[in-house]
Protein backbone atom coordinates (compact mmCIF):
# COMPACT_ATOMS: atom_id res chain seq x y z
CA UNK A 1 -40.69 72.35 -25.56
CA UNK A 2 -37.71 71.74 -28.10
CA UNK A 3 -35.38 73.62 -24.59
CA UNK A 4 -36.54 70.84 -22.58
CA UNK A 5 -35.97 67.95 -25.28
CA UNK A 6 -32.12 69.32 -25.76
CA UNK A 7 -31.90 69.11 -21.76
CA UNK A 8 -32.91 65.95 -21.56
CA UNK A 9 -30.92 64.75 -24.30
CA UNK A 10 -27.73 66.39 -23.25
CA UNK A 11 -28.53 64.74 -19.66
CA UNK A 12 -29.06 61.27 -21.22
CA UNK A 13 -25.56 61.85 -22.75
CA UNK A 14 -23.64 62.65 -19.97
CA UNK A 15 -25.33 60.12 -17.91
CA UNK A 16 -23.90 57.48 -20.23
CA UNK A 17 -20.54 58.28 -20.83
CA UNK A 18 -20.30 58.53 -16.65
CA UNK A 19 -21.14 54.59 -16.74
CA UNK A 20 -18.75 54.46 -19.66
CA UNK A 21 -16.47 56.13 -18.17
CA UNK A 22 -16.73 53.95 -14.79
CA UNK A 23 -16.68 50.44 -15.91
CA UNK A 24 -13.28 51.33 -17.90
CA UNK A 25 -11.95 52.84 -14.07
CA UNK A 26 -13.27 49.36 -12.66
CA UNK A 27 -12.00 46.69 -15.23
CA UNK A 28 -8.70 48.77 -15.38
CA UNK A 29 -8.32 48.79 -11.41
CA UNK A 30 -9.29 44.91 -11.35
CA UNK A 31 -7.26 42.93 -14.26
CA UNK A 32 -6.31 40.70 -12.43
CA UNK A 33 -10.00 38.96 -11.89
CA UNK A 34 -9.62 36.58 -15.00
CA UNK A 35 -6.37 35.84 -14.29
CA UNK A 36 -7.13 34.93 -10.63
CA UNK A 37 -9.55 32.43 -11.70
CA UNK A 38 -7.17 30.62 -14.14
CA UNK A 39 -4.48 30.81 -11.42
CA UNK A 40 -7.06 28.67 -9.00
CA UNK A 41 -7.49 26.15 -12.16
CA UNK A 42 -3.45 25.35 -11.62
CA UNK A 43 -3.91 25.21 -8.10
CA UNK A 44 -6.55 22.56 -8.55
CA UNK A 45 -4.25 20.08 -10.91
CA UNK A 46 -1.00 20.56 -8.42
CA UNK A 47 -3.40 19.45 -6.40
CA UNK A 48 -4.08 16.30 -7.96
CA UNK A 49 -0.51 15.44 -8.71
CA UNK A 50 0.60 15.75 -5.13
CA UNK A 51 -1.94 13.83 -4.05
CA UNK A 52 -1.02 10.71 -7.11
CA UNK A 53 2.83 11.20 -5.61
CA UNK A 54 1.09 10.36 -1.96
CA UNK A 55 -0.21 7.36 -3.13
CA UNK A 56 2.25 5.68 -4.81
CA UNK A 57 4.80 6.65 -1.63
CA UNK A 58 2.03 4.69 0.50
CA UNK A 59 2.20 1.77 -1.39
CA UNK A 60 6.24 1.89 -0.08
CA UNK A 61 4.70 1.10 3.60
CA UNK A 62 0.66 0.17 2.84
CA UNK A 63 -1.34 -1.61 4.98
CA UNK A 64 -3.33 -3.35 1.87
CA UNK A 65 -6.23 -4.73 3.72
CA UNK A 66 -8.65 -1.79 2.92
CA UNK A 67 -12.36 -1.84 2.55
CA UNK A 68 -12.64 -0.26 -0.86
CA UNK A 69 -14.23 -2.54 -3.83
CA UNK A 70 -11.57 -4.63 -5.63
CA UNK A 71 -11.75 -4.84 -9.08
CA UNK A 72 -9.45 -7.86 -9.59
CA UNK A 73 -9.73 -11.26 -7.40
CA UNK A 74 -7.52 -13.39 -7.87
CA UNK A 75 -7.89 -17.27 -7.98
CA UNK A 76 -5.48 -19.62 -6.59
CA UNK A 77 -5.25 -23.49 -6.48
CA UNK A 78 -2.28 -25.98 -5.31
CA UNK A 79 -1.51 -29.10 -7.25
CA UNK A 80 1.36 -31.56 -7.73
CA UNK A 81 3.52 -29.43 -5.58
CA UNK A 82 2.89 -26.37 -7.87
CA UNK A 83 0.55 -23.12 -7.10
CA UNK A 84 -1.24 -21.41 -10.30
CA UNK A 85 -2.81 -18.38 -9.97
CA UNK A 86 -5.11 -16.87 -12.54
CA UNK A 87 -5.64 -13.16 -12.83
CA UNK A 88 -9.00 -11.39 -14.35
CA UNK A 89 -10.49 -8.44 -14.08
CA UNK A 90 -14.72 -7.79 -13.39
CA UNK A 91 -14.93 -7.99 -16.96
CA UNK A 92 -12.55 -11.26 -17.70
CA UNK A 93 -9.44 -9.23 -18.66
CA UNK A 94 -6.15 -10.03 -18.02
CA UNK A 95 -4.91 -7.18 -16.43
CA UNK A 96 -1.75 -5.08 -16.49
CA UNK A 97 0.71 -5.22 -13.72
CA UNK A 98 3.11 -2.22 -12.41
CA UNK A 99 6.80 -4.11 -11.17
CA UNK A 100 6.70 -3.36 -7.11
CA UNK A 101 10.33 -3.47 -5.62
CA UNK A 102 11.68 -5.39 -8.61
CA UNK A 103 8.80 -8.33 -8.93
CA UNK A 104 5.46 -8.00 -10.49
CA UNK A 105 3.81 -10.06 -8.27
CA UNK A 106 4.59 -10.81 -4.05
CA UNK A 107 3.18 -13.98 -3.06
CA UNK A 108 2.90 -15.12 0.77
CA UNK A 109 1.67 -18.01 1.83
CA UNK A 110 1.01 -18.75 5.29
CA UNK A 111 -0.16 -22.11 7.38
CA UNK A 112 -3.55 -21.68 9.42
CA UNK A 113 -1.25 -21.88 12.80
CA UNK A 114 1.15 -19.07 11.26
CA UNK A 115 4.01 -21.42 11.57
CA UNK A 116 4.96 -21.90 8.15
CA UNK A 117 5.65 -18.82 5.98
CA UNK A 118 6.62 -18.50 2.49
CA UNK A 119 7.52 -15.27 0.34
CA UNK A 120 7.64 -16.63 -3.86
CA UNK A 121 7.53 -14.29 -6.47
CA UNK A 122 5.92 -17.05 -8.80
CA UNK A 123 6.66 -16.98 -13.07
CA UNK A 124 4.17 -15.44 -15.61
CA UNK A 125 2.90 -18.01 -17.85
CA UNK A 126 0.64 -15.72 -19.81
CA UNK A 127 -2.87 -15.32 -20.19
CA UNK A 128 -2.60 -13.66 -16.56
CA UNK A 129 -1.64 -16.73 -15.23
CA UNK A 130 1.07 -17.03 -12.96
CA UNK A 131 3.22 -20.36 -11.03
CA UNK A 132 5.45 -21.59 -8.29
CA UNK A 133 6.73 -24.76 -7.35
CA UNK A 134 6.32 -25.45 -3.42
CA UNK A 135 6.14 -28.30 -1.60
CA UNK A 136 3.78 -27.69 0.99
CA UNK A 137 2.82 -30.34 4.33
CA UNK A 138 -0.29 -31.07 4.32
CA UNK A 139 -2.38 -27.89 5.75
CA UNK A 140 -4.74 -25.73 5.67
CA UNK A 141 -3.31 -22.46 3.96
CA UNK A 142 -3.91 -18.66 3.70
CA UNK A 143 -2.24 -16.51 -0.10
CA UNK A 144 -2.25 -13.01 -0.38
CA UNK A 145 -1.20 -12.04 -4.02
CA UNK A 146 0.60 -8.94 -3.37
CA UNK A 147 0.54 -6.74 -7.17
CA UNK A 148 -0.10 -3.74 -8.42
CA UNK A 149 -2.67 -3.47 -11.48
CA UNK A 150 -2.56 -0.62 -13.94
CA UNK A 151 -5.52 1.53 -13.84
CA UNK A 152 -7.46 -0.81 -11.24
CA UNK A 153 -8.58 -0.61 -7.67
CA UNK A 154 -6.91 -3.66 -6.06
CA UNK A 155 -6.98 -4.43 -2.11
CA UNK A 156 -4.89 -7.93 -0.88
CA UNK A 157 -7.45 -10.03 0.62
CA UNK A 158 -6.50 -13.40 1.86
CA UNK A 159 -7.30 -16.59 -0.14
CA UNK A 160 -7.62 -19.75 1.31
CA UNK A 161 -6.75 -23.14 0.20
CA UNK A 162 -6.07 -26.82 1.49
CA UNK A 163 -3.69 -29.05 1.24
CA UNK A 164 -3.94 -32.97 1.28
CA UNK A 165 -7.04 -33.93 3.74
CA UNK A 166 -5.68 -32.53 6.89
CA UNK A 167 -7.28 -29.27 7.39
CA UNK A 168 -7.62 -26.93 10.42
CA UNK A 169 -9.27 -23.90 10.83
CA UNK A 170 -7.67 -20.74 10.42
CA UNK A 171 -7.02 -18.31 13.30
CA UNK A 172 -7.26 -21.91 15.35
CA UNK A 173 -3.52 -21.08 16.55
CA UNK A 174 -1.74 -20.77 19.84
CA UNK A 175 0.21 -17.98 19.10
CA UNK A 176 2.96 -16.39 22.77
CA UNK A 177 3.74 -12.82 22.45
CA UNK A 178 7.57 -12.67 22.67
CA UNK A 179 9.47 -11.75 25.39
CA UNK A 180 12.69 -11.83 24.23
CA UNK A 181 12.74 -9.64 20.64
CA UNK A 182 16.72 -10.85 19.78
CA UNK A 183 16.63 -14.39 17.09
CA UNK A 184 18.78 -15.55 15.64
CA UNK A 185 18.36 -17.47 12.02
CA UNK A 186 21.65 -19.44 10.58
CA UNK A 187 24.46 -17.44 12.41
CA UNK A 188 23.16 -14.26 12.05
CA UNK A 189 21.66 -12.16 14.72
CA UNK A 190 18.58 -9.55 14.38
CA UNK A 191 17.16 -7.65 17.68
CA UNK A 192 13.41 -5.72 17.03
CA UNK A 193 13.54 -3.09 19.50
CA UNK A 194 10.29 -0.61 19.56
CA UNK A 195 8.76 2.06 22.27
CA UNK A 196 5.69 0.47 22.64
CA UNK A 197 3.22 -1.02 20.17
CA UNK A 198 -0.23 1.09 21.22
CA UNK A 199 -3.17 1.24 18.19
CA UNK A 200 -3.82 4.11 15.71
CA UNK A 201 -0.47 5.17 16.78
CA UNK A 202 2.62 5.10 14.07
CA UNK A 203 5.00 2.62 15.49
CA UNK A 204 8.68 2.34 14.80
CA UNK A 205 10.07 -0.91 14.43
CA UNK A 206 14.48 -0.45 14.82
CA UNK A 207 15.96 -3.98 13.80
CA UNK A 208 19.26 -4.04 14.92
CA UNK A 209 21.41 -5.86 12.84
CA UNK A 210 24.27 -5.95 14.96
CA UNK A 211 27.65 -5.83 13.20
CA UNK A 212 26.59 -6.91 9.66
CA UNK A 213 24.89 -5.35 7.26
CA UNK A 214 21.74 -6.60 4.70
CA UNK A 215 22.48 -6.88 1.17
CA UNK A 216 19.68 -4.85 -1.15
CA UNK A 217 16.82 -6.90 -1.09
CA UNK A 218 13.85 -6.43 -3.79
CA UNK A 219 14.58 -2.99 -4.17
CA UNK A 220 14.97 -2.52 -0.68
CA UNK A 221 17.41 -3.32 2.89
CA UNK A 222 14.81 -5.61 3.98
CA UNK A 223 10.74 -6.53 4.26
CA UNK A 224 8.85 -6.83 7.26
CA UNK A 225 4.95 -8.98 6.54
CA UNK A 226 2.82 -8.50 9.51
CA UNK A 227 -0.48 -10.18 9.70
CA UNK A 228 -3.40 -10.34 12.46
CA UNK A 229 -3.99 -13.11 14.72
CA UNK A 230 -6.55 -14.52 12.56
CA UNK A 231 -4.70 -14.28 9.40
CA UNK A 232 -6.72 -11.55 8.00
CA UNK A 233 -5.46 -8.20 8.60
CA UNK A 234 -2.28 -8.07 5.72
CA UNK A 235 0.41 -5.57 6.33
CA UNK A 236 3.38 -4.96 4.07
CA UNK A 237 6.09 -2.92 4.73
CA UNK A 238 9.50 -1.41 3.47
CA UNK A 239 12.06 0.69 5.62
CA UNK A 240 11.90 4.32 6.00
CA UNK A 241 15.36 4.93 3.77
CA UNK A 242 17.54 3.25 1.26
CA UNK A 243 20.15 2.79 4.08
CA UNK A 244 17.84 2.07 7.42
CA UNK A 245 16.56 -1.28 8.48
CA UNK A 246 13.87 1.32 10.35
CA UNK A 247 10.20 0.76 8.83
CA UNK A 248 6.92 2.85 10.08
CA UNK A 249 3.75 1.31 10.84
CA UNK A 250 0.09 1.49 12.60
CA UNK A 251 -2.39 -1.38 13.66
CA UNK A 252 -5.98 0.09 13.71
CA UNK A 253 -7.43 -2.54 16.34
CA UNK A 254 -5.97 -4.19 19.59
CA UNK A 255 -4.50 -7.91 19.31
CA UNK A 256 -1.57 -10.24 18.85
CA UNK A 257 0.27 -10.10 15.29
CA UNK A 258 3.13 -11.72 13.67
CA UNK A 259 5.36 -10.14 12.02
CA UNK A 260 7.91 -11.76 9.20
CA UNK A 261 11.37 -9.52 9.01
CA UNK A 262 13.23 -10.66 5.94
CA UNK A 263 16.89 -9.75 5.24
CA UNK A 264 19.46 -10.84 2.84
CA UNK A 265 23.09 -11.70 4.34
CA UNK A 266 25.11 -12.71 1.05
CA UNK A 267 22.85 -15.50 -0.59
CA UNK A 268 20.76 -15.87 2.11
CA UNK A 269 17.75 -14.59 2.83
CA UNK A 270 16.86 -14.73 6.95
CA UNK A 271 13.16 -14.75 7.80
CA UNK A 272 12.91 -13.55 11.02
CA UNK A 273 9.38 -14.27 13.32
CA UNK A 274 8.12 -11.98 16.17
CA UNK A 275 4.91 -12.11 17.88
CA UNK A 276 3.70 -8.69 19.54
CA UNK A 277 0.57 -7.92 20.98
CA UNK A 278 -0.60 -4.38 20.15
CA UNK A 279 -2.53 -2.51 23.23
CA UNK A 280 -5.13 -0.12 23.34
C-alpha cells in the first residue's frame, strides 16, 4: 500500500515538472507574441495619421458639396451695398477658423443666370461676423462661404439671397457649352485644353497660359470655381503643383457646368468663364 502511494506520488511529480518544463519551451520559442500585438497597436495610429494627411491634401482640390451633416450654417444678408455674414455653430458658438490658401474665409457669389461672378474674401468684424462691400444689380443671388472650421464638420452649401425686387429663379439660365476654349480677359490670353470631360472619371484641365506667366495667387498659380448648371453642385479647386496651372477634377453626374479660372497677371486678377458639358 505505502509502494503504491510513493508510485503515484513520484508519477504526479514528474508529470508536473513535464508541463513545467513545456510551457517554459513554448513561451521561450514564442516571445515575440506580446510584442506582436503592441506592434499592430502602432500600425493602427499610422493608420490614422495617414489618413488626417489625406484629408487635409483633399481639401487642396475638394469638391465641398458632400452629403455629410454640417455643423455650422452660415447666414448671409445684403444691405446698403454691403454683405454680413454671421457664423454659429449647432450650439450658438462662434467658431474657429483654419486660414485656407492665405484667407480665412472664400466667398463667391454668383447671379441666378451665372453671369455675374464674384470671389471676396470679406473682413472679420468679430463675434463670427464677417463683411464686404459689393455693389450688386439688382438679382437674384447664390453665396457659398468657402472656410474651414476647427474641430467641425463643415460642407459649402449654397445660400441664396435677393437683391432689390427683381428676382429670377435660379438654374432659370440659358447657359452654350463652348466651342472655342481660348478667351481672352484685358490683353491676356488663357486656352483650357482637356481630353474629354466623361463623369466619375478624374479630368485634367491644362490652361495654357501662353507666353506669360501667373503671379502666386492665394497661396497658389491660380483657382478654378466650377459649379452645376443649377448652381448647386460647388467645386473648388487648386493646381496639381506650386509651378503648374494643371488642376485635377471629377463631376459625379452628367450636365453642363461653368467653370471660373482665376489668374493673377501683375495687379490683375483675370477671371476666366468656360462652359463644358460633362458626358456620361
Amino acid at each position: 500500500m505505502k509502494r503504491s502511494m510513493m508510485i503515484w506520488t513520484i508519477s504526479a511529480i514528474v508529470y508536473l515538472g513535464l508541463v513545467i518544463t513545456g510551457y517554459s519551451v513554448y513561451a521561450s520559442m514564442n516571445p515575440k507574441t506580446t510584442e506582436h500585438a503592441n506592434h499592430s497597436d502602432d500600425q493602427v495610429e499610422g493608420n490614422v495619421t495617414d489618413q488626417t494627411s489625406e484629408h487635409e491634401h483633399e481639401h487642396e482640390n475638394h469638391d465641398v458639396s458632400t452629403t455629410r451633416e454640417s455643423e455650422l450654417t452660415p447666414k448671409v444678408s445684403y444691405a446698403n451695398g454691403e454683405i454680413t455674414i454671421e457664423l454659429r455653430d449647432k450650439d450658438n458658438h462662434v467658431p474657429e477658423l483654419d486660414v485656407s490658401h492665405e484667407k480665412y474665409m472664400h466667398f463667391i457669389i454668383v447671379s441666378s443666370d451665372l453671369e455675374e461672378y464674384h470671389h471676396l474674401h470679406p473682413e472679420e468684424k468679430g463675434d463670427g461676423v464677417y463683411q464686404q462691400k459689393v455693389s450688386l444689380d439688382g438679382n437674384s443671388y447664390k453665396a457659398f462661404v468657402d472656410i474651414k472650421p476647427k474641430d467641425l464638420q463643415y460642407s459649402v452649401m449654397p445660400i441664396e439671397f435677393n437683391v432689390g425686387e427683381t428676382q429670377h429663379e435660379h438654374g432659370d439660365n440659358e447657359l452654350v457649352v463652348d466651342k472655342d476654349f481660348t478667351k481672352t480677359i484685358n490683353g491676356q490670353t488663357v486656352e483650357l485644353t482637356a481630353e474629354s470631360f466623361e463623369v466619375n472619371k478624374e479630368i485634367t484641365l491644362n490652361f495654357d497660359v501662353k507666353d506669360a506667366k501667373p503671379d502666386p495667387y492665394l497661396g497658389a498659380l491660380g483657382h478654378v470655381v466650377i459649379l452645376d448648371e443649377a448652381g448647386e453642385k460647388y467645386i473648388h479647386v487648386h493646381p496639381v503643383a506650386e509651378d503648374k496651372t494643371v488642376f485635377n477634377t471629377q463631376f459625379n453626374k452628367p450636365g453642363i457646368y461653368k467653370l471660373w479660372a482665376e489668374f493673377k497677371f501683375g495687379e490683375q486678377v483675370n477671371v476666366y468663364p468656360f462652359v463644358i458639358e460633362v458626358k456620361e
